[in-house]
Protein backbone atom coordinates (compact mmCIF):
# COMPACT_ATOMS: atom_id res chain seq x y z
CA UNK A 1 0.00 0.00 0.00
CA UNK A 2 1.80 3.35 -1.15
CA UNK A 3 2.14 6.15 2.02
CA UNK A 4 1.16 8.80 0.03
CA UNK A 5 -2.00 10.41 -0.84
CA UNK A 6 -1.92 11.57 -4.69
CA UNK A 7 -3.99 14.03 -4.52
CA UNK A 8 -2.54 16.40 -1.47
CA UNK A 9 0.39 17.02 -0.26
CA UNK A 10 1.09 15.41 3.15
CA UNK A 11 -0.43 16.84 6.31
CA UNK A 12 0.48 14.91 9.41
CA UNK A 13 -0.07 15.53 13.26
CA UNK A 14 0.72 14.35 16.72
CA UNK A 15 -2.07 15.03 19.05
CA UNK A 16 -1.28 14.52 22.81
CA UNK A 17 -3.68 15.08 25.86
CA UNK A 18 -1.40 17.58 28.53
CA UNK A 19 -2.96 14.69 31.14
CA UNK A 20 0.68 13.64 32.04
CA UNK A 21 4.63 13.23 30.63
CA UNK A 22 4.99 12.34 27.22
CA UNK A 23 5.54 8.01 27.16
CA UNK A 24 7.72 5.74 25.21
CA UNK A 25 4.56 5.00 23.31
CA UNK A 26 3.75 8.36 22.65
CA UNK A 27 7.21 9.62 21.63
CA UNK A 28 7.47 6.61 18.97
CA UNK A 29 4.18 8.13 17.41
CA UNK A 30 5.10 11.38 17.31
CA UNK A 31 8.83 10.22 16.27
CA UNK A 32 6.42 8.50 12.74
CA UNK A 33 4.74 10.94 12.21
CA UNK A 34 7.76 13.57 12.14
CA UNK A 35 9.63 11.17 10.24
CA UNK A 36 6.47 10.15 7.39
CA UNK A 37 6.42 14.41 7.02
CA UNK A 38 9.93 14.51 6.22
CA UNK A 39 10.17 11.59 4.53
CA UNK A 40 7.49 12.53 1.77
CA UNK A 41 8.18 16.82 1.89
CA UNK A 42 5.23 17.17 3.74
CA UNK A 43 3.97 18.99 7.18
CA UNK A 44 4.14 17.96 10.39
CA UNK A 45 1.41 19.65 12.95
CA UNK A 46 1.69 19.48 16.73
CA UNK A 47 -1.82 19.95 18.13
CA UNK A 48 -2.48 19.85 21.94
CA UNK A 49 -5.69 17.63 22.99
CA UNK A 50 -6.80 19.34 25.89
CA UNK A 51 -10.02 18.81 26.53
CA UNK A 52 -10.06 17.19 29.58
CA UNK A 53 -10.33 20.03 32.11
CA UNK A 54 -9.56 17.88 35.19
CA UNK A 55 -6.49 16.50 33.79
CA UNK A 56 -5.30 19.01 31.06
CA UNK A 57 -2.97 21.20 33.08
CA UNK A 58 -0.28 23.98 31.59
CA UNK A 59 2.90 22.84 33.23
CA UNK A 60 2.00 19.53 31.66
CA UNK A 61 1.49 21.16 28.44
CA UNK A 62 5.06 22.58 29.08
CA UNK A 63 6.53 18.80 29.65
CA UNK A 64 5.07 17.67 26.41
CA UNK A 65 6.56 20.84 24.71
CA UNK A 66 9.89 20.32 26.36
CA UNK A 67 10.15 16.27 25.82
CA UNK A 68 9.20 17.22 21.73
CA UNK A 69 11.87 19.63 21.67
CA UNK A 70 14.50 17.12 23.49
CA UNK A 71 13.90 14.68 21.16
CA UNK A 72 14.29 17.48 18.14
CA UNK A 73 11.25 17.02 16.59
CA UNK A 74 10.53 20.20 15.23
CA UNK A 75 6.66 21.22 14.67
CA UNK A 76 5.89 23.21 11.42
CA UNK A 77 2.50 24.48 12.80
CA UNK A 78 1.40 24.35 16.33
CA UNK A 79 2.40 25.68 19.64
CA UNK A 80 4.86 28.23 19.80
CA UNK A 81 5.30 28.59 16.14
CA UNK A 82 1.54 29.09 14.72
CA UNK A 83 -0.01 28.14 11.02
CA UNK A 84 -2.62 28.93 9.10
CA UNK A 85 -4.78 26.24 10.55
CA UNK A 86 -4.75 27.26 14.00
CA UNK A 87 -5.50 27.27 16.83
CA UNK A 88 -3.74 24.25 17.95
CA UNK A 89 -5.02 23.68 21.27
CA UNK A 90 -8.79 22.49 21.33
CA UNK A 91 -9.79 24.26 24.28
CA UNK A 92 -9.44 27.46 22.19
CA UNK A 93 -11.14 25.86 19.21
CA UNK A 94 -15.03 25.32 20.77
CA UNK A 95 -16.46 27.72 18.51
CA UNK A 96 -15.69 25.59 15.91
CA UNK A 97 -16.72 22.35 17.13
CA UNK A 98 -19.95 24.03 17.88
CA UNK A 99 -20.61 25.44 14.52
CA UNK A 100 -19.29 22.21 13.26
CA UNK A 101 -22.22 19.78 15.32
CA UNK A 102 -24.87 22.76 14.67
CA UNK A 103 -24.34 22.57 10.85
CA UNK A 104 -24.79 18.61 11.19
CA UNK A 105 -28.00 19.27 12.82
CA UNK A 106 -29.52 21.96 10.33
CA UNK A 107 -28.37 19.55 7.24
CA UNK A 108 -30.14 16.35 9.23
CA UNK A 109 -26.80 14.40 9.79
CA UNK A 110 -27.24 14.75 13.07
CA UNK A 111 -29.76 15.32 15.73
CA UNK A 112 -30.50 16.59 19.84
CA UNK A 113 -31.12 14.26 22.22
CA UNK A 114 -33.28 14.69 24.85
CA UNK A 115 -32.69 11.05 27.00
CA UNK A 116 -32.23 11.54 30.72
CA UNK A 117 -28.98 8.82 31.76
CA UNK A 118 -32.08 7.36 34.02
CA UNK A 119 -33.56 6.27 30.71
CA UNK A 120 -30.74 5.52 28.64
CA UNK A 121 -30.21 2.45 31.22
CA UNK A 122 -33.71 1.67 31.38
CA UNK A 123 -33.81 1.07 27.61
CA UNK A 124 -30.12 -0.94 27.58
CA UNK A 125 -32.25 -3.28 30.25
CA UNK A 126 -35.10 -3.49 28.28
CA UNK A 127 -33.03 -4.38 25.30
CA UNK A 128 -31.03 -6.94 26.98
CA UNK A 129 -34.44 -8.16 28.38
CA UNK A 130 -35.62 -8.42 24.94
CA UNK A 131 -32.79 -10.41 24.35
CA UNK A 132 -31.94 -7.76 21.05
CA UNK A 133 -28.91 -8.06 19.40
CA UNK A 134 -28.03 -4.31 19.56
CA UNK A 135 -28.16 -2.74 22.83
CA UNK A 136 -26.93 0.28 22.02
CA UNK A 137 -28.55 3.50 21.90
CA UNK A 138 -32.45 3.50 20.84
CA UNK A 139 -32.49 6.30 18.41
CA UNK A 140 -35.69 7.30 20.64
CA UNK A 141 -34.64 11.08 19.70
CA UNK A 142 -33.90 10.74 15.90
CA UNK A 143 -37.45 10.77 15.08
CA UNK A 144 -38.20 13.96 16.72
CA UNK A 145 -39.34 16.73 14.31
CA UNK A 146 -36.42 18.90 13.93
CA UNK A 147 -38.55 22.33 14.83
CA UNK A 148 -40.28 20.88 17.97
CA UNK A 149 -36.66 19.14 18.94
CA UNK A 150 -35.15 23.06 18.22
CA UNK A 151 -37.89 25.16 20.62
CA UNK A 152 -37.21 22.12 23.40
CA UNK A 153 -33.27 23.38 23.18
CA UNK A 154 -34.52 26.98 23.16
CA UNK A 155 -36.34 26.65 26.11
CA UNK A 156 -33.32 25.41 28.15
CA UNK A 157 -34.14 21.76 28.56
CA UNK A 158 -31.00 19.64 28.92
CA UNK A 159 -29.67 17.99 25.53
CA UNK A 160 -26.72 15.85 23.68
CA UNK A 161 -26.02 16.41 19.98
CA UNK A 162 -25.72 12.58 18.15
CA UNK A 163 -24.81 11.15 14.76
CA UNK A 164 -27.27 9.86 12.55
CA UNK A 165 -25.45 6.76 11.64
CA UNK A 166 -27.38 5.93 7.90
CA UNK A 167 -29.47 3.12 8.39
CA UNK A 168 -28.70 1.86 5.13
CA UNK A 169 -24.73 2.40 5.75
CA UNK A 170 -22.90 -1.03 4.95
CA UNK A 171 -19.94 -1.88 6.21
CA UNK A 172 -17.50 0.51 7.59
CA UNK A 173 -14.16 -0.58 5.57
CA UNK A 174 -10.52 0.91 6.73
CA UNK A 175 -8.04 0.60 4.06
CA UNK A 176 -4.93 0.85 6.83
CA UNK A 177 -1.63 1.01 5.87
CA UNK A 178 -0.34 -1.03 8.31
CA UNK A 179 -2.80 -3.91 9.66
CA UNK A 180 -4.46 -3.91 5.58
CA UNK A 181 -7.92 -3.90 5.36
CA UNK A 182 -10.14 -3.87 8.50
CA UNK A 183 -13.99 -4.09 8.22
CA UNK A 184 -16.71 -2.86 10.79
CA UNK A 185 -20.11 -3.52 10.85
CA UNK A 186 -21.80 -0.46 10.86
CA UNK A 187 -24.98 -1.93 12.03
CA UNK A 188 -23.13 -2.57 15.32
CA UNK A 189 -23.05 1.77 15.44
CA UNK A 190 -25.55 3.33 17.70
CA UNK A 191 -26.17 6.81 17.28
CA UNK A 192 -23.45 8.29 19.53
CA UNK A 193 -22.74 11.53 20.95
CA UNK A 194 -20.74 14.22 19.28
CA UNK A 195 -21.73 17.01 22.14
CA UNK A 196 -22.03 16.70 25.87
CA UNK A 197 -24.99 18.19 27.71
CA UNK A 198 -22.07 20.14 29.60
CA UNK A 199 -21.61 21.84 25.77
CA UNK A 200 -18.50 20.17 24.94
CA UNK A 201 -16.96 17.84 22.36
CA UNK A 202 -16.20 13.90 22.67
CA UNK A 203 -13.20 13.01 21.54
CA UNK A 204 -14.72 10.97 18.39
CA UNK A 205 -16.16 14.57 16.94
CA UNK A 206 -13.25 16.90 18.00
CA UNK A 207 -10.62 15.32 16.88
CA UNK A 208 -12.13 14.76 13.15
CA UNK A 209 -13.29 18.32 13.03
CA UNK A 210 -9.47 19.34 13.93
CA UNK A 211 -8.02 16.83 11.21
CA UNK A 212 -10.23 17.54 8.46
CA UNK A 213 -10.38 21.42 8.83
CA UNK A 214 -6.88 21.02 9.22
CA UNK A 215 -6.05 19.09 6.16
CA UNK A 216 -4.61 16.23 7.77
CA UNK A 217 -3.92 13.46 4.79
CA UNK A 218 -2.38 10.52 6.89
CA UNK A 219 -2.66 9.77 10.41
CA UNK A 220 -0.38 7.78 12.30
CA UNK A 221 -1.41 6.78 16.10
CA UNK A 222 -1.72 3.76 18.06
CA UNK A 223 -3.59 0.56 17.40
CA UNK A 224 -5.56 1.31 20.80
CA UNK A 225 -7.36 3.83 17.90
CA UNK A 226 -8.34 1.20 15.78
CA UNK A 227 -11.85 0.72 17.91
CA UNK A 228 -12.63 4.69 17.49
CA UNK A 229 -11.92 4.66 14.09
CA UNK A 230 -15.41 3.49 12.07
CA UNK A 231 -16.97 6.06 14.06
CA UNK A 232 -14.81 8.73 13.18
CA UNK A 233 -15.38 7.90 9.66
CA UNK A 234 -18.91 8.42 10.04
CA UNK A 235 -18.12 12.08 11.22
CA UNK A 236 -15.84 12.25 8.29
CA UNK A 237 -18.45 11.26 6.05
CA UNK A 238 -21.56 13.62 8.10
CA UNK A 239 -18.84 16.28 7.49
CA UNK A 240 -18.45 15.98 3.85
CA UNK A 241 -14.99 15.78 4.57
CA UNK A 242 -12.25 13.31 2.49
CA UNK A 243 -11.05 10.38 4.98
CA UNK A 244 -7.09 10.06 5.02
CA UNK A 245 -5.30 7.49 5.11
CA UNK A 246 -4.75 5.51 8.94
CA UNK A 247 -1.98 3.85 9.80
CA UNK A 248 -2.48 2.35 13.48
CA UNK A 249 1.08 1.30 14.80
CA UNK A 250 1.64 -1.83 17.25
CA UNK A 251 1.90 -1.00 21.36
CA UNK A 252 4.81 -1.26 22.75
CA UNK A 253 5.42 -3.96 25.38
CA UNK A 254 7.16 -4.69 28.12
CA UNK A 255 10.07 -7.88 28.12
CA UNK A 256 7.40 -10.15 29.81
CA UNK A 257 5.15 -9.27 26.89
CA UNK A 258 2.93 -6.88 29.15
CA UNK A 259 1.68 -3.51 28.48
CA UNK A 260 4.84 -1.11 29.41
CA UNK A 261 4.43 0.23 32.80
CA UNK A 262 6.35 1.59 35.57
CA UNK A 263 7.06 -2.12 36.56
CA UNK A 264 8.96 -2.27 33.57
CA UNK A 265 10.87 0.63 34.56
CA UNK A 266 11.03 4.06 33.24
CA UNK A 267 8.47 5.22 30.86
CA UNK A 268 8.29 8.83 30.28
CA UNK A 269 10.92 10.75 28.40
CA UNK A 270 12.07 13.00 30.66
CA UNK A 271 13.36 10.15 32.48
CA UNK A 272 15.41 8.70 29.96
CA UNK A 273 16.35 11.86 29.13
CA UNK A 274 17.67 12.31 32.91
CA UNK A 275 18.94 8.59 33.30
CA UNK A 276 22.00 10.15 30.88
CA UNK A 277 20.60 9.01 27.07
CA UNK A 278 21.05 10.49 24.20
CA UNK A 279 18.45 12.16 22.37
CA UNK A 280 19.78 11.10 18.80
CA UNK A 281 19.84 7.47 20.64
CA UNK A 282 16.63 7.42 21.93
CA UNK A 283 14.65 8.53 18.37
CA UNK A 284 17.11 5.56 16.96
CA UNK A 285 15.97 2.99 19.27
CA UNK A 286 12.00 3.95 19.62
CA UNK A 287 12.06 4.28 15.72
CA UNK A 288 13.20 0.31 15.32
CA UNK A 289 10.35 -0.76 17.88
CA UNK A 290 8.16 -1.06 14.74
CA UNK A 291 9.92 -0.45 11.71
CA UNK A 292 13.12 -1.38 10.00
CA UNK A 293 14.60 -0.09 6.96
CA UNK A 294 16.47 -2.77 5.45
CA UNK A 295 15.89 -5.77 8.46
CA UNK A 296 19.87 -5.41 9.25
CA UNK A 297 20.43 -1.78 10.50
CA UNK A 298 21.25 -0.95 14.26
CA UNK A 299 22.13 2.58 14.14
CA UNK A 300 20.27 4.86 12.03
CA UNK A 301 20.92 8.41 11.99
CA UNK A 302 18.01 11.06 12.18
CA UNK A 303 18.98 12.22 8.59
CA UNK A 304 18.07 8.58 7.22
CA UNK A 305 15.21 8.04 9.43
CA UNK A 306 14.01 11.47 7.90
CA UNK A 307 15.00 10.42 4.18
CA UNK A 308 13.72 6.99 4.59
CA UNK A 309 10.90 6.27 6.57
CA UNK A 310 7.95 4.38 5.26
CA UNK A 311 4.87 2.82 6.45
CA UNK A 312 5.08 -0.29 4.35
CA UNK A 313 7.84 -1.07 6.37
CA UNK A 314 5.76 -0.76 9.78
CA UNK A 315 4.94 -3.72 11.71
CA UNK A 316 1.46 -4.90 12.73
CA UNK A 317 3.16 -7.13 15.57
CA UNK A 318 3.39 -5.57 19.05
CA UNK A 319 6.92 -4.68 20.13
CA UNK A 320 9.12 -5.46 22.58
CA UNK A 321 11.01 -2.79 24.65
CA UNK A 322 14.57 -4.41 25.06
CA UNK A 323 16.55 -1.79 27.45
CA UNK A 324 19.82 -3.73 26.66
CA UNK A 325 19.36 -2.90 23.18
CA UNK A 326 18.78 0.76 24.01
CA UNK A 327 21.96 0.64 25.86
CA UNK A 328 23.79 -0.60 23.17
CA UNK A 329 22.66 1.76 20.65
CA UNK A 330 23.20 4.92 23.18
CA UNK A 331 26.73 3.31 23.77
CA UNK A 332 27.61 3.19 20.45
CA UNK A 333 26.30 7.07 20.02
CA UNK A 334 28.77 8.05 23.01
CA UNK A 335 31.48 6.03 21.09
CA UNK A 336 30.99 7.38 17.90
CA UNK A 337 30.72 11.18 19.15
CA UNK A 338 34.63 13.65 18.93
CA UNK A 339 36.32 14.21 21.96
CA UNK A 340 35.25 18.10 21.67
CA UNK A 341 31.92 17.07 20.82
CA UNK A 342 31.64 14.75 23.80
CA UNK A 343 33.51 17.51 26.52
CA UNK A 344 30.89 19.90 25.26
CA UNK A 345 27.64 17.98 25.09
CA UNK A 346 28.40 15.04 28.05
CA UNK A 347 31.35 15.85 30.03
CA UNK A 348 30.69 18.94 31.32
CA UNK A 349 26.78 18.68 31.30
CA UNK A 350 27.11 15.90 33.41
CA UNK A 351 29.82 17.10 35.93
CA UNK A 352 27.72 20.50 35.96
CA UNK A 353 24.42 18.97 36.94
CA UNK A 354 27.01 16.89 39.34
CA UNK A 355 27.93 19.93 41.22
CA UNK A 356 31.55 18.91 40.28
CA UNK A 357 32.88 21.23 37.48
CA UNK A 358 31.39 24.48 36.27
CA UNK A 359 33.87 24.26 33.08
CA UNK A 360 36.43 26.84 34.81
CA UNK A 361 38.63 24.55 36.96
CA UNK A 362 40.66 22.75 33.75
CA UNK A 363 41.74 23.75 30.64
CA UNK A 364 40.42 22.77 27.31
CA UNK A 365 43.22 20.36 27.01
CA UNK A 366 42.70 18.75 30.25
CA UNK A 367 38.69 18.32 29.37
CA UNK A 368 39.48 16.96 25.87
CA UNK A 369 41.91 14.27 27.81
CA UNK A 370 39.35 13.75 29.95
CA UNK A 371 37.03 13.06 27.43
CA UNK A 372 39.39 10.81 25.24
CA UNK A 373 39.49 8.62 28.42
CA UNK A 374 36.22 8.30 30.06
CA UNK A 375 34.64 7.87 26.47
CA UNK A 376 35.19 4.16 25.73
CA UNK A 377 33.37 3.56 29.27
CA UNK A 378 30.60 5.13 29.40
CA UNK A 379 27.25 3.36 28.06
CA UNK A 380 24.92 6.31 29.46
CA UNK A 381 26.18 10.18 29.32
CA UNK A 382 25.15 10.06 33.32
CA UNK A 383 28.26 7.36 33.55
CA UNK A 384 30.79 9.94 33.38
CA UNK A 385 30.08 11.13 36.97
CA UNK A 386 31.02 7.94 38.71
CA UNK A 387 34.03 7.53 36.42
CA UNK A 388 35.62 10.80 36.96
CA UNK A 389 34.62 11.72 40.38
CA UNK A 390 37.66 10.47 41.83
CA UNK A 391 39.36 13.56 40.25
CA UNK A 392 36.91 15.98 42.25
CA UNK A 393 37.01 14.19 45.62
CA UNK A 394 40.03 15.29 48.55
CA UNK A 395 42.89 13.23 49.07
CA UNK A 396 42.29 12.34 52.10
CA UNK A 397 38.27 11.74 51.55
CA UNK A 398 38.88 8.76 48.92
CA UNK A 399 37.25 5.92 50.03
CA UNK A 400 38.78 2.60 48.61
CA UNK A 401 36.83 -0.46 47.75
CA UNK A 402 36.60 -2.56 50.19
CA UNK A 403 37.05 -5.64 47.60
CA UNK A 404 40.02 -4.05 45.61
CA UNK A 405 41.76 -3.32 48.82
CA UNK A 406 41.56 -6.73 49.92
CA UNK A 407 42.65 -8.02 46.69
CA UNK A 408 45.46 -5.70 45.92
CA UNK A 409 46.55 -3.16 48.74
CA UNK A 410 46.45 -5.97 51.68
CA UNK A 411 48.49 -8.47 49.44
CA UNK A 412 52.33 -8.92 50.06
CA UNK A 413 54.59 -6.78 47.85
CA UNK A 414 51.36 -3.79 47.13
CA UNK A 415 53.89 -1.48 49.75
CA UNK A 416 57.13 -2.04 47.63
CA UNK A 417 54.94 -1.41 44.47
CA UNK A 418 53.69 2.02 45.44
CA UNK A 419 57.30 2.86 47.11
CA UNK A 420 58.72 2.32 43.77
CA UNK A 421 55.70 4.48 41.52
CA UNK A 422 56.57 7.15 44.12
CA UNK A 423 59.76 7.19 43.68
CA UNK A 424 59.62 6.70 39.77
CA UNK A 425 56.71 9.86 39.22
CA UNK A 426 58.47 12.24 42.09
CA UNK A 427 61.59 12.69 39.01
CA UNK A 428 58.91 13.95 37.25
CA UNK A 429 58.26 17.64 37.08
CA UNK A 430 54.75 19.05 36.18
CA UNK A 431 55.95 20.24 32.84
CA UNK A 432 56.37 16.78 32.21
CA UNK A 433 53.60 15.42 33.61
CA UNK A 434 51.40 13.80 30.79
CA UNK A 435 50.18 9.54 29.63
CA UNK A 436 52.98 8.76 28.03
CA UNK A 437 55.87 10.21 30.83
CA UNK A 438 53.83 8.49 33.30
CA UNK A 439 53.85 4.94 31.43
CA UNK A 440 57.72 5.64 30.09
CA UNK A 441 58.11 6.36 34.62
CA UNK A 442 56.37 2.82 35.51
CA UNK A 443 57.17 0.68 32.65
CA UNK A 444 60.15 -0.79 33.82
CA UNK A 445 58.66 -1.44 37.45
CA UNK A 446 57.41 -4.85 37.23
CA UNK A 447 60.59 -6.38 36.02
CA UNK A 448 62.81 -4.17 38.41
CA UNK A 449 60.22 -5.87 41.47
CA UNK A 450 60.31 -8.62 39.75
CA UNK A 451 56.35 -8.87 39.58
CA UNK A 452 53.58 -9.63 37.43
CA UNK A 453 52.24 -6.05 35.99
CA UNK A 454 48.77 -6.12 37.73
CA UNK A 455 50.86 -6.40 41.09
CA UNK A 456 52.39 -3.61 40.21
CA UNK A 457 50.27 -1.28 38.46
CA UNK A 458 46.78 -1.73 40.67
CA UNK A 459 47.83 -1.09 43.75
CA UNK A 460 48.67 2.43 42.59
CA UNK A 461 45.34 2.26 40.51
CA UNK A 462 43.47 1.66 43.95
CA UNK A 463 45.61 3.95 45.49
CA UNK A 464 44.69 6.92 43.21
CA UNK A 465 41.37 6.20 41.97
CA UNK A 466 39.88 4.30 45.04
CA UNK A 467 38.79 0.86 42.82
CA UNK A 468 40.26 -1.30 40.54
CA UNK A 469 39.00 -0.07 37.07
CA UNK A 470 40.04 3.14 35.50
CA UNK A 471 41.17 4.30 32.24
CA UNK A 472 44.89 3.46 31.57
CA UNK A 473 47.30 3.99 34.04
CA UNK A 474 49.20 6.82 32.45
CA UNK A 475 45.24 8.94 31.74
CA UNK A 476 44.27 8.20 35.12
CA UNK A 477 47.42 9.95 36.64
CA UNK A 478 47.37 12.71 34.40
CA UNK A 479 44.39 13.49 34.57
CA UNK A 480 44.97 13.44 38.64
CA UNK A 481 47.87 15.71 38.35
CA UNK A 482 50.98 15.20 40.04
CA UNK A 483 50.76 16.46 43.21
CA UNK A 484 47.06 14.77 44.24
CA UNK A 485 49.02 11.46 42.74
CA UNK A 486 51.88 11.37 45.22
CA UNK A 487 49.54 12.10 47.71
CA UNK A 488 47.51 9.18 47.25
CA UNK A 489 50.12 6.79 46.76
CA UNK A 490 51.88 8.10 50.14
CA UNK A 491 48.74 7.71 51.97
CA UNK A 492 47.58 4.44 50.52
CA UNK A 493 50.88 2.68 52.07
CA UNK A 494 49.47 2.64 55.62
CA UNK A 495 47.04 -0.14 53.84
CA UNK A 496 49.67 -1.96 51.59
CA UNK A 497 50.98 -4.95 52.93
């Protein structure tokens, strides 16, 4: 089935409620949709769904806004940056809908009810009493003449606005991209409501009012939709408006093949965003929970996911959130990123937020070192921290590892290791002080001790970094500096055996 619509250019839009953070599930939709625009040369509108006035709230609004802009999906209408089509937040856009259900009325697609809830569920009981196989809504209302029905709502008594559903309509067919055809029976279609009593919009009439006065020619949302969708082609249809194309992706599941929850772990963005990933990382991994390019591809860039999305290569099956796979991917981001570019955007971000380094204490040399080193270890950006914070703590406030000190401080011959380093990096002056002095210094150690090289080299390791796992000996020490490295040794041989 071909994405695109021949006869408009394409108009595409993500639609959150402000009821909460933006999800995993939500940021993959809006991550298709952004990616279908661009893809095809088309437009990509960011409307906010806010009709729920008990959850809707600005500052969640605000998260939403913040979350689309972390993951650098730029809006070309909506909040913040307009359109023609606007507004683009439905609680500013009731006029319309109004107008909208009103001209349904005067051209007979549609129709005020006067049903009190009391006997709504005494007709669903009567109906199941009848043993009837539709139990919907009675249409007790439709017949109403539309005058009498018009001085009833003039006169104040309470009222819904419903869908004539043609009696005659067949079968409600979706042509969607992704799960193929789907068929409805339109006969199983009550009459539903388009307008509360309380004067508002349901969901099912707002958000085809928004889509077709806004043009939209695809839309791309979750397969939780799929239910909603007949009915919103019978507004389409009421409306005189064309139907786009659907494309209802998969949910997303959790590794014990559960809805994703907070069981599972995180779930909104900001919190991935906070854990230390990437943004470029993220959009890579949530775009391959569904869709695949060529079947082979790990890492794809934003540029290709931009140049080569497509819905025929959606899935219809459910997918599977894998965090090791996430980690993998961010990993190889880190890996893959300069050492300026990761001192500029990870390194000092992260030691910032840290309270550790404002930027001011080093040199750019010393932070591009520093980056060169930590680098190759670090899976999440927040990983960093834990590996360089032995160059921010005191002296004399290290705390060693309790297993590494065991292993090798308290072992025989750890004291005549770090008597030797001390005596080897003292000839050095801090003009020299740099990897490859330091290594050129220790190198002949081990043979001159006559022991192994991990007897000789990680006792000062623990010595100077607290654990047994740094970058290589000569980094680790430079990036120390030579004065905080003497220091450590000479206090770590009250422990040495």
């Amino acid at each position: 089935m071909s994405d695109t619509n021949t006869n408009a250019a394409v108009r595409v839009r993500f639609a959150p409620s402000p009821t909460g953070k933006l999800h995993v599930g939500g940021a993959r939709t809006a991550i298709y949709n952004w990616a279908f625009a661009r893809a095809n040369g088309g437009t990509f509108v960011l409307r906010i769904d806010d009709t729920d006035p008990t959850r809707s709230t600005e500052e969640n609004t605000q998260i939403i806004l913040r979350a689309m802009r972390w993951l650098g999906l730029d809006w070309d209408e909506g909040p913040e940056v307009g359109g023609q089509f606007g507004p683009y937040f439905q609680t500013e856009r009731m006029d319309i809908y109004r107008e909208a259900a009103e001209r349904l009325v005067a051209e007979g697609h549609a129709y005020y009810c006067f049903c009190s809830p009391e006997q709504l569920a005494a007709d669903r009981e009567a109906a199941k009493e009848r043993g009837d196989s539709f139990q919907g809504y009675q249409r007790t209302c439709r017949g109403i003449d539309p005058e009498v029905a018009q001085a009833r709502v003039a006169a104040g008594e309470p009222h819904t606005i419903r869908i004539k559903v043609p009696e005659d309509r067949g079968d409600v067919v979706v042509r969607d991209a992704v799960h193929g055809e789907v068929v409805f029976n339109a006969r199983e279609l009550d009459d539903f409501i388009i307008f509360r009593s309380d004067g508002t919009p349901t969901y099912n009439f707002a958000t085809v009012v928004d889509d077709a006065e806004m043009g939209i020619t695809h839309i791309i949302r979750g397969d939780d939709h799929l239910s909603n969708t007949p009915r919103q082609v019978i507004v389409y249809e009421a409306l005189g408006a064309p139907t786009p194309i659907f494309a209802h992706i998969s949910m997303i599941l959790g590794s014990d093949g559960k809805k994703l929850s907070k069981r599972h772990g995180a779930t909104s963005v900001e919190e991935y965003r906070d854990a230390g990933y990437l943004s470029d990382a993220f959009v890579n991994y949530l775009a391959l929970l569904g869709w695949a390019p060529d079947g082979e591809s790990t890492v794809i860039s934003r540029e290709r996911l931009a140049r080569e999305f497509s819905l025929d290569h959606v899935s219809k099956n459910p997918a599977i959130m894998d965090p090791k796979k996430l980690d993998f991917i961010n990993a190889e981001y880190l890996h893959a990123m300069d050492d300026a570019g990761f001192a500029h955007d990870v390194l000092l971000p992260q030691l910032n937020a840290a309270g550790l380094d404002d930027g001011t204490q080093h040199d750019e040399s010393w932070y591009l070192m520093a980056s060169a080193a930590f680098k190759p270890r670090c899976t999440l950006s927040s990983d960093v921290v834990a590996q360089a914070r032995y160059l921010y703590t005191p002296d004399d406030e290290l705390v060693y590892d309790e297993k590494a000190t065991k292993r090798w401080l308290a072992k025989q011959g750890a004291r005549a290791a770090l008597e030797a380093a001390s005596e080897a990096l003292a000839k050095l002056d801090e003009a020299s002080w740099g990897p490859a002095a330091i290594e050129e210094a220790l190198e002949p150690l081990p043979e001159q001790l006559g022991m192994g090289k991990g007897k000789v080299f990680q006792p000062i390791r623990v010595a100077c970094v607290g654990g047994a796992a740094s970058p290589g000996i000569g980094e680790t020490l430079a990036l120390l500096a030579r004065a905080h490295t003497l220091a450590r040794i000479e206090r770590a041989k009250e422990l040495a055996q």
